[in-house]
Protein backbone atom coordinates (compact mmCIF):
# COMPACT_ATOMS: atom_id res chain seq x y z
CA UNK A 1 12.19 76.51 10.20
CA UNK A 2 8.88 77.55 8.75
CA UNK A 3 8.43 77.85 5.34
CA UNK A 4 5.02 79.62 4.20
CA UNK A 5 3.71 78.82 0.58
CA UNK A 6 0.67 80.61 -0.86
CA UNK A 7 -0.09 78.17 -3.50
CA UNK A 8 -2.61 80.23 -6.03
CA UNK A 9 -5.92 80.19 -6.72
CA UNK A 10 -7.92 77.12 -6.61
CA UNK A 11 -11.88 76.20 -8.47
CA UNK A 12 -14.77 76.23 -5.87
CA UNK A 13 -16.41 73.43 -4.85
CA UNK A 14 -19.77 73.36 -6.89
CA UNK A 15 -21.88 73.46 -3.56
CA UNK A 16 -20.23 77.20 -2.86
CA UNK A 17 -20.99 80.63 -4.49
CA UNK A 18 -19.41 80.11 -8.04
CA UNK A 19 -18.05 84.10 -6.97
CA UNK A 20 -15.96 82.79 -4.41
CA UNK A 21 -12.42 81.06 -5.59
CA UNK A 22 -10.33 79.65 -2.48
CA UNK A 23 -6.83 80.02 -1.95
CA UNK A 24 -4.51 77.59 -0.75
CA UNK A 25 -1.88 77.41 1.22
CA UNK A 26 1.17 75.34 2.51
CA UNK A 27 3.24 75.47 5.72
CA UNK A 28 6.53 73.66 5.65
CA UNK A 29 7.60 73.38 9.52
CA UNK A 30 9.92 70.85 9.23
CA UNK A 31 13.50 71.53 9.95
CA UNK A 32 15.61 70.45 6.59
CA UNK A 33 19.23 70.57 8.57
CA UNK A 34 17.97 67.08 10.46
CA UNK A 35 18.01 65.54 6.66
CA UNK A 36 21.41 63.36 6.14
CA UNK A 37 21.53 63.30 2.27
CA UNK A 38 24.99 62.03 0.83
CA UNK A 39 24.89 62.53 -2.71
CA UNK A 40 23.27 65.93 -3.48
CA UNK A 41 21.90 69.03 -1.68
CA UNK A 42 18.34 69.75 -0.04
CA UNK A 43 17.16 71.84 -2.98
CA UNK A 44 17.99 68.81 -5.38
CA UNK A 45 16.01 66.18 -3.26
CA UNK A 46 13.19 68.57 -3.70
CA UNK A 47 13.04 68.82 -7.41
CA UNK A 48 13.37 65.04 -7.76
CA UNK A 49 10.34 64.62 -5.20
CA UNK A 50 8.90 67.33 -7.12
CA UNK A 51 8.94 65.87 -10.51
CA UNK A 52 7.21 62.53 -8.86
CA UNK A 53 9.93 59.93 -10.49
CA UNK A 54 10.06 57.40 -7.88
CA UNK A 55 13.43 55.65 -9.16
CA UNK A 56 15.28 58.92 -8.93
CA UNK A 57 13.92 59.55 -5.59
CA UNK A 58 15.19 56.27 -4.53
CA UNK A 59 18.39 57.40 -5.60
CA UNK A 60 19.03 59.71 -2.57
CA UNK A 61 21.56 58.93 -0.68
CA UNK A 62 20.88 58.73 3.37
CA UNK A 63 17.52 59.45 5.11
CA UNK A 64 15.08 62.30 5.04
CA UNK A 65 12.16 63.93 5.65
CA UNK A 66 10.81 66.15 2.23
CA UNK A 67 8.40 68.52 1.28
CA UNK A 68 8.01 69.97 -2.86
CA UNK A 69 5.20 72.26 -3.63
CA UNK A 70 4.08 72.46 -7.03
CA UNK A 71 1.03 74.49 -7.66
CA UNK A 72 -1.57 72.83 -6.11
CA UNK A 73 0.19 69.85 -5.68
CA UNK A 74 2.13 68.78 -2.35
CA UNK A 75 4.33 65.91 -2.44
CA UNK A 76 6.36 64.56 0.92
CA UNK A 77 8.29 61.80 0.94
CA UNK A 78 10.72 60.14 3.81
CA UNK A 79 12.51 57.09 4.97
CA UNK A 80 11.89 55.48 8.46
CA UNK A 81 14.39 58.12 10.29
CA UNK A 82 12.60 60.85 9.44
CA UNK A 83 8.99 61.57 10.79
CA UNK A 84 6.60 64.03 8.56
CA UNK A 85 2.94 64.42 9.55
CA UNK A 86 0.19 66.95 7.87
CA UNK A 87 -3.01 68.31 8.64
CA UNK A 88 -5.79 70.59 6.58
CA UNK A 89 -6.87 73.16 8.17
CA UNK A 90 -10.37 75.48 6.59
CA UNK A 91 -10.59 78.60 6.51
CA UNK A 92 -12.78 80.98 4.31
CA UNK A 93 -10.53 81.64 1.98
CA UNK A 94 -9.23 78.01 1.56
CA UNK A 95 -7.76 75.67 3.43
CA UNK A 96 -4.24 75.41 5.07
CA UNK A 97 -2.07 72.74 4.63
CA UNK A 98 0.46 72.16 7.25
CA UNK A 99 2.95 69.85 7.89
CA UNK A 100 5.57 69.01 10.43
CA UNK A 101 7.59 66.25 12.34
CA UNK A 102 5.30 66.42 15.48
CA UNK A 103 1.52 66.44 16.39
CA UNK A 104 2.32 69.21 19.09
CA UNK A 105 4.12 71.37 16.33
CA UNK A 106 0.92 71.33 14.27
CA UNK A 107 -1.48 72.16 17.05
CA UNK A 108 0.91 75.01 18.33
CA UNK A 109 0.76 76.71 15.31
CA UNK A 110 -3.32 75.98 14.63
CA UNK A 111 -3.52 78.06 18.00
CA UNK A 112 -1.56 80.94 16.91
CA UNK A 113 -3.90 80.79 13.69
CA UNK A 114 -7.11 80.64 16.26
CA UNK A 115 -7.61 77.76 14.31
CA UNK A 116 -6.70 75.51 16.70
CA UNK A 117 -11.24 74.56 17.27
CA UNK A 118 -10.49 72.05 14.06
CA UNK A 119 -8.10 70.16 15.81
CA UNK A 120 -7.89 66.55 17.05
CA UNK A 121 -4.95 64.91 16.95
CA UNK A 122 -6.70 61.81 14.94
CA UNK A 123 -7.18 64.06 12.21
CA UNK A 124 -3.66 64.32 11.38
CA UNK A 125 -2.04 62.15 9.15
CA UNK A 126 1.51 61.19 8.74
CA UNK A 127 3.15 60.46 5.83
CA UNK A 128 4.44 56.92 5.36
CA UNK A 129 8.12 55.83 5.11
CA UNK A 130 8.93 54.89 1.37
CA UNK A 131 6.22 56.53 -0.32
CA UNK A 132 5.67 59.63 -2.20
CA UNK A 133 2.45 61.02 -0.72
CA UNK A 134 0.71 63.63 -2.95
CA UNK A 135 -1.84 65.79 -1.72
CA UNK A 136 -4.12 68.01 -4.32
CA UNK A 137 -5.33 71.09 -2.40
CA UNK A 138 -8.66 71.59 -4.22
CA UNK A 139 -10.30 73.35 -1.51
CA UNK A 140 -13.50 70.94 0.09
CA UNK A 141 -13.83 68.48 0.64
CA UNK A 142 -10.55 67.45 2.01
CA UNK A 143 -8.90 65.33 -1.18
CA UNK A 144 -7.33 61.89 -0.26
CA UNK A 145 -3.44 61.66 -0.25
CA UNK A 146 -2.47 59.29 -3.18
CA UNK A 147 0.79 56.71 -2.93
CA UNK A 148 3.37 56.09 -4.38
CA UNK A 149 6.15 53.81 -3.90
CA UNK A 150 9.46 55.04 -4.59
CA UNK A 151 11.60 51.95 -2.81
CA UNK A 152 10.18 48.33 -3.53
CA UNK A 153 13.53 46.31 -2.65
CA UNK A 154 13.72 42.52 -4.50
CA UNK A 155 12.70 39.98 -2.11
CA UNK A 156 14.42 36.36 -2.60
CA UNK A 157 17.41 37.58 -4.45
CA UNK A 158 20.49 36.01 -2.78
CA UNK A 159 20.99 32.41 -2.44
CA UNK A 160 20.42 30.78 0.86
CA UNK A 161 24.69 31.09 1.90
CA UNK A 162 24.71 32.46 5.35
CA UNK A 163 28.46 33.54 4.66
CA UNK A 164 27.93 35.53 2.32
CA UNK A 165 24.51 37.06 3.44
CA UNK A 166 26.12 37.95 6.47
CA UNK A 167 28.75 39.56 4.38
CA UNK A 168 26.48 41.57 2.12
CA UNK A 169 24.51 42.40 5.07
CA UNK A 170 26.83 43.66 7.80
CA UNK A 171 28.99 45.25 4.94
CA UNK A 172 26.24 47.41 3.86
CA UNK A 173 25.72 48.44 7.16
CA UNK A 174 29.13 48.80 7.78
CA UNK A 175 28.91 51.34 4.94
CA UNK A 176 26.20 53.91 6.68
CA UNK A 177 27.78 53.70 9.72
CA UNK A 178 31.47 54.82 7.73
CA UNK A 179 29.32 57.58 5.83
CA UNK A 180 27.42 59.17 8.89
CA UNK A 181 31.16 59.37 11.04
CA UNK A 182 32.81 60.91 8.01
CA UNK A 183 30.18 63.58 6.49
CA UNK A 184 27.57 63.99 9.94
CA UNK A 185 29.43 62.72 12.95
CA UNK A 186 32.74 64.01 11.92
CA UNK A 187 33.47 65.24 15.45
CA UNK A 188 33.14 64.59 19.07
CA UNK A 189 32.27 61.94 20.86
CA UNK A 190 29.82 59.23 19.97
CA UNK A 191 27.32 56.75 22.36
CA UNK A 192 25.81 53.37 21.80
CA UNK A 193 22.87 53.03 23.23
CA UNK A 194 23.95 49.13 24.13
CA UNK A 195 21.95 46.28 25.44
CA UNK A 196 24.62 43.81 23.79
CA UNK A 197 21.80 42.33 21.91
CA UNK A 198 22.33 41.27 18.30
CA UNK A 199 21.40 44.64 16.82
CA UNK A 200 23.13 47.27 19.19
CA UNK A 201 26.08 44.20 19.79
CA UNK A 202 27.04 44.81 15.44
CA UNK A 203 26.33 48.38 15.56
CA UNK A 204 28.85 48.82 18.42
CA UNK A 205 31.76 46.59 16.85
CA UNK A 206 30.79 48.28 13.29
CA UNK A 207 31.10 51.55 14.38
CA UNK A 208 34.12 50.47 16.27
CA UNK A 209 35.71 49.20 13.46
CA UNK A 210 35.30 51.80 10.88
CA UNK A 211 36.60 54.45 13.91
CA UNK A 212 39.52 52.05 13.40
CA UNK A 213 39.15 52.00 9.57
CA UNK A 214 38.96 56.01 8.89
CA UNK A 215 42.39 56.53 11.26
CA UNK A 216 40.26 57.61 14.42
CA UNK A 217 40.81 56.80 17.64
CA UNK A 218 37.85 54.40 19.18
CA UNK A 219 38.15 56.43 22.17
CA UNK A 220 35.72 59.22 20.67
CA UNK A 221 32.99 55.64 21.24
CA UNK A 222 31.32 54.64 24.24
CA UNK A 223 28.80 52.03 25.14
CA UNK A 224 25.86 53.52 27.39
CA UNK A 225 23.85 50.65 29.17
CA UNK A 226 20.94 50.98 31.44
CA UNK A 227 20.42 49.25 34.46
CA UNK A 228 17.25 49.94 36.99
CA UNK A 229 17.29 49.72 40.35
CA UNK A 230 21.27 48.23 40.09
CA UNK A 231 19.15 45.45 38.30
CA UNK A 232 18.24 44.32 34.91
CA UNK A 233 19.54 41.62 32.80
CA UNK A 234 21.55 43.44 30.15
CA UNK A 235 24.51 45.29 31.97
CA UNK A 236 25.36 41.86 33.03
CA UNK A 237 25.25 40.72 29.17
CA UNK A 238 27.01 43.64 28.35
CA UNK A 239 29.95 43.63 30.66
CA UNK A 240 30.32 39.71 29.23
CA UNK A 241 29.87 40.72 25.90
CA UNK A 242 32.44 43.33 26.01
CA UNK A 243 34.75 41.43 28.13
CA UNK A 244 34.65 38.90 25.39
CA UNK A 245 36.40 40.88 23.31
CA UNK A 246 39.03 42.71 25.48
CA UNK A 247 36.87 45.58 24.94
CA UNK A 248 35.61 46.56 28.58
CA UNK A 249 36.99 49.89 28.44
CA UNK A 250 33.95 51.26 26.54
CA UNK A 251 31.19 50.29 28.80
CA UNK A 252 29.42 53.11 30.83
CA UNK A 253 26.62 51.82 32.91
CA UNK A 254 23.95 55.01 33.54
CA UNK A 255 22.17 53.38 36.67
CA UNK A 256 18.91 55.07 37.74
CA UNK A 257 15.73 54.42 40.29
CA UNK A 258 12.24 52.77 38.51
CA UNK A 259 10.78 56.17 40.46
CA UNK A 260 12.32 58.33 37.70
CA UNK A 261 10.51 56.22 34.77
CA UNK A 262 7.84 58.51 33.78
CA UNK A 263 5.62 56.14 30.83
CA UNK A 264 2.97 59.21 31.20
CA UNK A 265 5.58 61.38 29.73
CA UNK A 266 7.53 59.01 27.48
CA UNK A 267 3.26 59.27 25.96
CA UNK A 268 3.99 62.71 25.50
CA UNK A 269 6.97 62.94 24.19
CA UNK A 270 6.22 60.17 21.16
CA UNK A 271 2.84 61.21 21.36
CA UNK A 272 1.52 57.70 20.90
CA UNK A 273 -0.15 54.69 22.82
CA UNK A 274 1.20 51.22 21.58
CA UNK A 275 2.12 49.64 24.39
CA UNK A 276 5.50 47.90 23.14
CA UNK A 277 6.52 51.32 21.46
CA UNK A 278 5.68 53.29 25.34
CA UNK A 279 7.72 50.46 27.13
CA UNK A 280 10.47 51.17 25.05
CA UNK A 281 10.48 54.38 24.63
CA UNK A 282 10.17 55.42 28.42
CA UNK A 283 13.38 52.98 29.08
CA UNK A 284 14.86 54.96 25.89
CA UNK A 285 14.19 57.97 27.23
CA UNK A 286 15.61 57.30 31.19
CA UNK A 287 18.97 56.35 29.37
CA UNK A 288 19.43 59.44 27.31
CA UNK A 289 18.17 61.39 30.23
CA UNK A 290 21.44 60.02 32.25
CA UNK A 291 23.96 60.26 29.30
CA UNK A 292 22.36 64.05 29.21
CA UNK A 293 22.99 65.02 32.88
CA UNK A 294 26.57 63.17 32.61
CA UNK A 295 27.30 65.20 29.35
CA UNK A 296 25.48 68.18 29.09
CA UNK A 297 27.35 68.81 25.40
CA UNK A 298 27.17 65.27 24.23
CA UNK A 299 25.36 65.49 20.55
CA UNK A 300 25.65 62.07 18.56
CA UNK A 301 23.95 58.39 19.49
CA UNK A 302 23.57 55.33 17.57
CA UNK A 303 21.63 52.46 18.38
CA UNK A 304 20.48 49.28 16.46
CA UNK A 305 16.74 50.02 15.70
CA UNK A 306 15.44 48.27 12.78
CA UNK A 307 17.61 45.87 13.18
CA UNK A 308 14.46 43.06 14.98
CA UNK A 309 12.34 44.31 11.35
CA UNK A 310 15.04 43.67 9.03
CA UNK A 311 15.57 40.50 9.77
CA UNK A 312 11.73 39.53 10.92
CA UNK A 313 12.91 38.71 14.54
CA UNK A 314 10.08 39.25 16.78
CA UNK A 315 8.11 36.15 18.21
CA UNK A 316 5.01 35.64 16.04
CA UNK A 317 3.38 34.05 18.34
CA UNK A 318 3.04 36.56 20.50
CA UNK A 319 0.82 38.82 17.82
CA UNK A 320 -2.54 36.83 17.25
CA UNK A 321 -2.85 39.08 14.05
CA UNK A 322 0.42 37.29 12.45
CA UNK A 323 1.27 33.63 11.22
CA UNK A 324 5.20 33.12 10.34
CA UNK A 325 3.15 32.86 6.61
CA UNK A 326 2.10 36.28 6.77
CA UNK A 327 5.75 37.75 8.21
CA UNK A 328 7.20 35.78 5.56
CA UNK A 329 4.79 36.62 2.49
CA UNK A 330 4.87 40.39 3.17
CA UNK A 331 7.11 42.93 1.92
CA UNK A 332 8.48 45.33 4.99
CA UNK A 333 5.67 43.62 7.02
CA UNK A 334 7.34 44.63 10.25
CA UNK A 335 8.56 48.17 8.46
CA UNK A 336 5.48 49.31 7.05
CA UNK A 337 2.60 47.63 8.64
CA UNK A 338 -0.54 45.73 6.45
CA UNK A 339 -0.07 48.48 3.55
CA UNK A 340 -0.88 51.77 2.30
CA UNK A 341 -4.32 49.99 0.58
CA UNK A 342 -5.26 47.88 3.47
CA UNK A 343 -8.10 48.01 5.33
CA UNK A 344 -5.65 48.02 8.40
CA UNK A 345 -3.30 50.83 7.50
CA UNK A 346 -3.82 53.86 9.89
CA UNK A 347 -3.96 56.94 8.17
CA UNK A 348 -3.52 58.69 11.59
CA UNK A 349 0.09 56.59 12.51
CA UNK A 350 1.33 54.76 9.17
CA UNK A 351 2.69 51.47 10.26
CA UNK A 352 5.19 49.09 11.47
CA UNK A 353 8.22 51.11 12.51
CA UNK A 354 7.11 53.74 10.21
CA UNK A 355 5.43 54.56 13.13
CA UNK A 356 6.99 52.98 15.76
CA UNK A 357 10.70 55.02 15.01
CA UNK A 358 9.09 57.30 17.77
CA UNK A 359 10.03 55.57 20.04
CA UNK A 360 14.01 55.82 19.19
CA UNK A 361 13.98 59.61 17.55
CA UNK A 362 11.36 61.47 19.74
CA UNK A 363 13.24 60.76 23.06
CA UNK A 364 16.75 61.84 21.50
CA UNK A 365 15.60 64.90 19.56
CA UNK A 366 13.98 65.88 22.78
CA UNK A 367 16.85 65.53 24.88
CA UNK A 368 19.32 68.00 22.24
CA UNK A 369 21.13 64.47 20.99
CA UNK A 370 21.32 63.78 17.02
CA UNK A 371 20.30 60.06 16.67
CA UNK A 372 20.84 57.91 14.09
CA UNK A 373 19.57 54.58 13.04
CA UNK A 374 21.60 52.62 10.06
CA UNK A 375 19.53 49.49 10.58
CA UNK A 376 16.57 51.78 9.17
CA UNK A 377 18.48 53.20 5.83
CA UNK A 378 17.11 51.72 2.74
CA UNK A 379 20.71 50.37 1.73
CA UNK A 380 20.35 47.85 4.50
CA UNK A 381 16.72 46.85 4.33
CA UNK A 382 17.70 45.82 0.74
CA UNK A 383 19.92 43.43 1.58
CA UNK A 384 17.51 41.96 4.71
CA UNK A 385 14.76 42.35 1.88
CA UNK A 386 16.62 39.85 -0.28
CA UNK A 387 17.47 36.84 2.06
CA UNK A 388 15.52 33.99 0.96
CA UNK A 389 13.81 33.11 4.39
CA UNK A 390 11.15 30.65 3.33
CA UNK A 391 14.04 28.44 1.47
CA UNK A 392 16.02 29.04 4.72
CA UNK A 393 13.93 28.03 7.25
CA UNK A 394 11.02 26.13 5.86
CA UNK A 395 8.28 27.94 7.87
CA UNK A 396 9.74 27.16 10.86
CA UNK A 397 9.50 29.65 13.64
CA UNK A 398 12.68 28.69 15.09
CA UNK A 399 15.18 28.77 12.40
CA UNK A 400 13.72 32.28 11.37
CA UNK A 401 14.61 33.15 15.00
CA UNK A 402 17.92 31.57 14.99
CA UNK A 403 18.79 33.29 11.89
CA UNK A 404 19.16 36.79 12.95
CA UNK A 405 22.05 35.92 15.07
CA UNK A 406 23.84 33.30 12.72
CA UNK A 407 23.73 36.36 9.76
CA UNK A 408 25.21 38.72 11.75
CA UNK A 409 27.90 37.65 13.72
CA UNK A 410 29.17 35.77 11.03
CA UNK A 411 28.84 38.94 8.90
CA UNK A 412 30.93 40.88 11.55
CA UNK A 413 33.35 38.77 11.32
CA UNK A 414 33.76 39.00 8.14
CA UNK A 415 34.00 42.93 8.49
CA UNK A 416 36.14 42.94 11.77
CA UNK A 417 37.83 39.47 12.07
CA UNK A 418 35.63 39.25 16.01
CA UNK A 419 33.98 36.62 16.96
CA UNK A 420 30.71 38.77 18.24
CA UNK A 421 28.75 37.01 20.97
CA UNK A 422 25.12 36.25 20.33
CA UNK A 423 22.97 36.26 23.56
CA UNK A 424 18.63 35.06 23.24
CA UNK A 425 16.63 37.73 22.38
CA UNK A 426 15.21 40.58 24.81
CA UNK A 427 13.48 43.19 24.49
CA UNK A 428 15.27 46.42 25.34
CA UNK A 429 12.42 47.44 28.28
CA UNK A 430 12.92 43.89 29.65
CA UNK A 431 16.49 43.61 29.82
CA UNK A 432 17.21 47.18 31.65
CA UNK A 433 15.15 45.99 34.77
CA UNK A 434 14.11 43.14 37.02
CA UNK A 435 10.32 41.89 35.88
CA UNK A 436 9.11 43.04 39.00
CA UNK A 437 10.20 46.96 38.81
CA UNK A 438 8.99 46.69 35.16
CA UNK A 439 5.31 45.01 36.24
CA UNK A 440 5.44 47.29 38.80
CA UNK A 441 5.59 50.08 36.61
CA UNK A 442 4.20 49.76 33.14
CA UNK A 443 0.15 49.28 32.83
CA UNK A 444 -0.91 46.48 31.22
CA UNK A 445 -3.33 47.34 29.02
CA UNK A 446 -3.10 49.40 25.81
CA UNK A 447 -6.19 51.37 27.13
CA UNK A 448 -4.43 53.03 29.72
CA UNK A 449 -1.50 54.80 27.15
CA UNK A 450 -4.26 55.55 25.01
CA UNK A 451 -6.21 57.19 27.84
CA UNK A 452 -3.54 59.07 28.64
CA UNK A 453 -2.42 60.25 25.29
CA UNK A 454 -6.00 61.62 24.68
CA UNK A 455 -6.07 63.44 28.15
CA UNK A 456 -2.92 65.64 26.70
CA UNK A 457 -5.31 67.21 24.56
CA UNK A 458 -8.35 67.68 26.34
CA UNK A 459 -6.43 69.31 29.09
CA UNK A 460 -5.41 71.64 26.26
CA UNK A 461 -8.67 72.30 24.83
C-alpha cells in the first residue's frame, strides 16, 4: 500500500533564493492490514498519534506500525512487532519523506524516483519501538526526529511473591494469545515455532489452553521443531517436554541438511549484521522454510520472542558492555537498547529487540506466514517491567537466571493446572544443531555479516 502525501508549502532555508519555497512530501509504504489493533480502527490510531497525546496512544490495544501526517509534521509510532523505517530524500522542489517496514522497500522506490544516487542504507533511520517519533519537514537541512515516549511501564511495582508474579505474568500473556486466536487467528491451523525452552515451552501450553478455553479443538496447534543434520539438542528436549505432558501428538520435527543454511541470505532478508540476531535468524528462517514446503497454505506462527528481554535472561557475562547493575537499573534495557538520548543509541537500527525483532518477523513475512509475538505486546512487558528483581535476587547473576523459569512455570500452572518442564537455557541457533555443524557454518566475527550486508548494496549501485 502506498500512500502519497503532498504536505504544502514549506519557508526556504535562508542560504537559498528567498523566491524559491520547497514543497514537501510524504510517502506512506507501509501496509496498515499487518496492524493487530483490538480496541478501535486504523483511522482512529492515526488521529490519536496525530494529536501527539502519548497516554492515549498507549491506550491501543495490540501492536502496530503508524504513520499521521499533519502539515508539516510526521509522527510514527510502533511497538516491537511492528518495524517502520524512514528516509529524506532532496529534491529541488523539497525533500521527500519516505517511510516503510524495509530498507529494500525504500531503495526500490528511490530508484523508480532516479533518486536512488542519495542512498545508503546508513542513512535510513528507523523509528523506535514505544516512542512517538516526530519529524518537521522544513526543507534543509535535514531536521532531527524528536521523542517521545508514549509507554514508560512502573518498574518495582509487585511484591517479591513468585506465585502471584507468575500469575499476573502468564495470565496477561495468556490474554494476547486468547485475543489474537479470537479476532486475527480465528481460522486455520496454527504452528509453534518450539525449542521447548521456557519462552516457546508457555507459549505452546498457553495457546493450547485457551484453544481449549474458547471451545476449539487443539488439533488446529502444532509444535514445529528444528533439528540439523538429524542432530541438535532441542528435538530431544522437545519430544521429553511434550511427552511430559501426554502431549506428543503435537510435535512435528522439520529435519533439514546444515548445506541448506544460507546466513548470507538470512543478511538479506533482515537486512542486518549482529551476529546473535544472523545466527538466529538463518536457523529461523530454515524452519519456516520446511513448515512452507510441507504446507504451502499454512498462514499463522507463534513463537516466544521477547520472552529472554522480559524477564532479563541472557548471560551478562557474556556482553563486556553490561554489569547485572546496568540490566537491572535500566528500563527495557534488553527492549530498547542504551536510549533514545544516549550516546549509544543507533539512529540507523534503534535498539535492543527494537531492532533485533528482525530476526523473528523478516523471515516469516518473507516466507507468506503471519507471525506473531505476545511476549513483545506492551500488556506483558508491564507486568515483566514490574517484578522487583533487585529485592529478588540481590545482584546475583544466578537467581536472576533462575528466575525466568521459577515465574513461569509456576504461572502456567496457575493458568492450565500443568506442571511445565523447565530445561537450562539455549539459545535457539544452538539447540537446532550439533556445535560442530553450527562452527562449521556461522563466521565468527561480526565483520564478516557486516561485510556482507554492505556488499548487497554495492552490487546494486
Amino acid at each position: 500500500m502506498v500512500a502519497d502525501h503532498p504536505v504544502g508549502v514549506g519557508q526556504t532555508n535562508k542560504t537559498e533564493n528567498m523566491n524559491n519555497q520547497y514543497v514537501e512530501r510524504v510517502v506512506d509504504l507501509t501496509d496498515p492490514s499487518r496492524n493487530v489493533i483490538y480496541n478501535m480502527s486504523h483511522e482512529e490510531a492515526v488521529n490519536i498519534l496525530k494529536s501527539g497525546n502519548t497516554e492515549a496512544l498507549r491506550s491501543i490495544d495490540g501492536q502496530f506500525a503508524l504513520v499521521a501526517v499533519d502539515g508539516k509534521t510526521i509522527r510514527m509510532a510502533r511497538s516491537i512487532g511492528r518495524p517502520l523505517r524512514y528516509f529524506i530524500a532532496k529534491k529541488a522542489i523539497g525533500p521527500i519523506l519516505i517511510i516503510a517496514e524495509r530498507i529494500d522497500a525504500i531503495y526500490d522506490f528511490l530508484k523508480k524516483e532516479s533518486l536512488d544516487d542519495q542512498f545508503h542504507p546508513s542513512y535510513t533511520r528507523m523509528a523506535p519501538a514505544h516512542y512517538i517519533t516526530r519529524i518537521e519537514l522544513l526543507g534543509c537541512p535535514d531536521p532531527n526526529p524528536v521523542y517521545n515516549r508514549f509507554f514508560t511501564p512502573q518498574r518495582n511495582k509487585f511484591a517479591g511473591d513468585p506465585v502471584n508474579i507468575g500469575k499476573n505474568y502468564m495470565n496477561a500473556l495468556y490474554l494476547e494469545i486468547k485475543k489474537w486466536l479470537q479476532y486475527r487467528a480465528k481460522a486455520g491451523p496454527v504452528g509453534v515455532t518450539f525449542s521447548a525452552g521456557i519462552d516457546s515451552g508457555s507459549v505452546f501450553l498457553l495457546t493450547y489452553q485457551a484453544l481449549k478455553d474458547l471451545g476449539e479443538s487443539p488439533s488446529r496447534l502444532k509444535a514445529f521443531t528444528l533439528s540439523v543434520d538429524g542432530d541438535g539438542a532441542d528435538l530431544i528436549q522437545a519430544r521429553k517436554f511434550l511427552e511430559t505432558l501426554n502431549l506428543e501428538i503435537f510435535l512435528e520435527p522439520i529435519e533439514i541438511g546444515s548445506d541448506t543454511l544460507d546466513w548470507k541470505k538470512t543478511v538479506m532478508v533482515t537486512e542486518d549484521y549482529k551476529s546473535l540476531d544472523i545466527q538466529s535468524a538463518t536457523m529461523n528462517y530454515a524452519l519456516l522454510q520446511g513448515i512452507r514446503s510441507r504446507y504451502p497454505e499454512w498462514k499463522y506462527i507463534i513463537d516466544g520472542d521477547g520472552g529472554d528481554e522480559n524477564l532479563k535472561d541472557y548471560p551478562i557475562e557474556e556482553n563486556p558492555e553490561l554489569t547485572i547493575r546496568s540490566v537491572l537499573n535500566n528500563l527495557m534495557l534488553y527492549h530498547e537498547g542504551w536510549g533514545v538520548e544516549s550516546i549509544k543509541h543507533s539512529l540507523t537500527y534503534s535498539g535492543g529487540l527494537s531492532r533485533g525483532y528482525m530476526r523473528t518477523c523478516a523471515p516469516a513475512t518473507m516466507l507468506g506466514f503471519e507471525s506473531f509475538s505476545p511476549y513483545t505486546l506492551p500488556n506483558v512487558i508491564e507486568i515483566s517491567e514490574g517484578i522487583p528483581y533487585i529485592d529478588m535476587t540481590n545482584w546475583d547473576h544466578k537467581k536472576l537466571y533462575d528466575l525466568k523459569g521459577q515465574i513461569v512455570s509456576l504461572g502456567v500452572k496457575e493458568i492450565t493446572g500443568m506442571e511445565m518442564p523447565v530445561f537450562q537455557k539455549r539459545r535457539f541457533q544452538h539447540g537446532a544443531a550439533s556445535e560442530h555443524a553450527f562452527n562449521s557454518h556461522f563466521p565468527s566475527k561480526e565483520i564478516a555479516y557486516r561485510k556482507e550486508f554492505l556488499s548487497t548494496y554495492d552490487e546494486k549501485s
